[in-house]
Protein backbone atom coordinates (compact mmCIF):
# COMPACT_ATOMS: atom_id res chain seq x y z
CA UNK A 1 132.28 102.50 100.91
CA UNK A 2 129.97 100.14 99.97
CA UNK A 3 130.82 96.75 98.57
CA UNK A 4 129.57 94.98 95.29
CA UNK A 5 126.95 92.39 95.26
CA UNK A 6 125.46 89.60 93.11
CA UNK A 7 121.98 88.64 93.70
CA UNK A 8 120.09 85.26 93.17
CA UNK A 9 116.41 84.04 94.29
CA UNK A 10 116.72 80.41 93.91
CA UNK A 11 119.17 79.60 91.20
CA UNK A 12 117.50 82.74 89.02
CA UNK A 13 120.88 85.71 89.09
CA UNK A 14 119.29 89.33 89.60
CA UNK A 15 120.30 91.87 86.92
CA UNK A 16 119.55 95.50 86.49
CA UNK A 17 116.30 96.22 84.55
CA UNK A 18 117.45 99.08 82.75
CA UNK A 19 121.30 98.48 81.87
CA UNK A 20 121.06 94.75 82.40
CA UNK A 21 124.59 95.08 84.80
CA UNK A 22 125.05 92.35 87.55
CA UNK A 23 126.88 94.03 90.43
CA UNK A 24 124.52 96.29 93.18
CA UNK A 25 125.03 97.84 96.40
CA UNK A 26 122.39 96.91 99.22
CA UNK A 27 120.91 98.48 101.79
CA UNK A 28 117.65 97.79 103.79
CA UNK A 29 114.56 100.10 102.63
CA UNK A 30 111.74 100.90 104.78
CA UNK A 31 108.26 100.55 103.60
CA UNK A 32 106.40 103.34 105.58
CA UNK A 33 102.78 103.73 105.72
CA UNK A 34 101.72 106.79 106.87
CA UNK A 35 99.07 105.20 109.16
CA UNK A 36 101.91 103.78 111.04
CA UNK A 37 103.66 106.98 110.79
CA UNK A 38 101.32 108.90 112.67
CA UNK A 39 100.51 106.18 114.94
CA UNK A 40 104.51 106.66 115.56
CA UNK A 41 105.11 102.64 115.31
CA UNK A 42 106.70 103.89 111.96
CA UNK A 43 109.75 101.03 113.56
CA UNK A 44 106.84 97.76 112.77
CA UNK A 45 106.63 98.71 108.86
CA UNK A 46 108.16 96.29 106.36
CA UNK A 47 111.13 96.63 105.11
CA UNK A 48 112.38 95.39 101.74
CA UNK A 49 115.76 95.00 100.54
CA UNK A 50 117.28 97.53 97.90
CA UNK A 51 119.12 96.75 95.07
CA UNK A 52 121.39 99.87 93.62
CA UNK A 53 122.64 98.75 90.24
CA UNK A 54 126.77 99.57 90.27
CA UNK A 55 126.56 100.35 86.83
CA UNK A 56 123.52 102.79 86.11
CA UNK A 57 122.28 103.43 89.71
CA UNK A 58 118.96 101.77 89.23
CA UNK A 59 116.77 100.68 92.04
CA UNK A 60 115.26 97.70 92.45
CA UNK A 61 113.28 96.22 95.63
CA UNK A 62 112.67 93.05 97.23
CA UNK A 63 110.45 91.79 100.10
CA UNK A 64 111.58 88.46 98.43
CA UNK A 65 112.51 86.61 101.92
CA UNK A 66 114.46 83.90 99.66
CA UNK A 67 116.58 86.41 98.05
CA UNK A 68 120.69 86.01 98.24
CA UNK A 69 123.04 88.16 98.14
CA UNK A 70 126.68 87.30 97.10
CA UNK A 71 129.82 89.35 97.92
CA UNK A 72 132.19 90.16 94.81
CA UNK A 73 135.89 90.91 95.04
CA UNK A 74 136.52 94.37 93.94
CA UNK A 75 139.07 94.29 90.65
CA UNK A 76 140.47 98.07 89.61
């Protein structure tokens, strides 16, 4: 299961556009063209990281190489 994150670029705290919550999961998103796709080097695209809002499911994405990410203790 995944864990909870905060998120900070700098000393400016990430929260959720839509719900405003302050806790994500991450995972690493590829940024496929399709030139490289059918080139197959599909592997070379950038990548940005992803940002699931824990509260509302939201997605949010980062190619931000200065962004942080901050584990939180689960409560409950």
């Amino acid at each position: 299961m995944a864990k909870p994150v905060r998120a900070a670029i700098g000393d400016v705290w990430i929260r959720c556009t839509f719900c405003q919550g302050d806790l994500f999961r991450n995972r690493e998103v590829k940024l496929n063209s399709s030139g490289m796709e059918l080139l197959n080097v599909g592997w070379a695209n950038e990548s940005a990281t992803g940002l699931i809002c824990w509260n509302c499911g939201y997605v949010h994405l980062f190619v931000n190489r200065d962004l942080e990410l901050y584990k939180v203790k689960q409560t409950g």
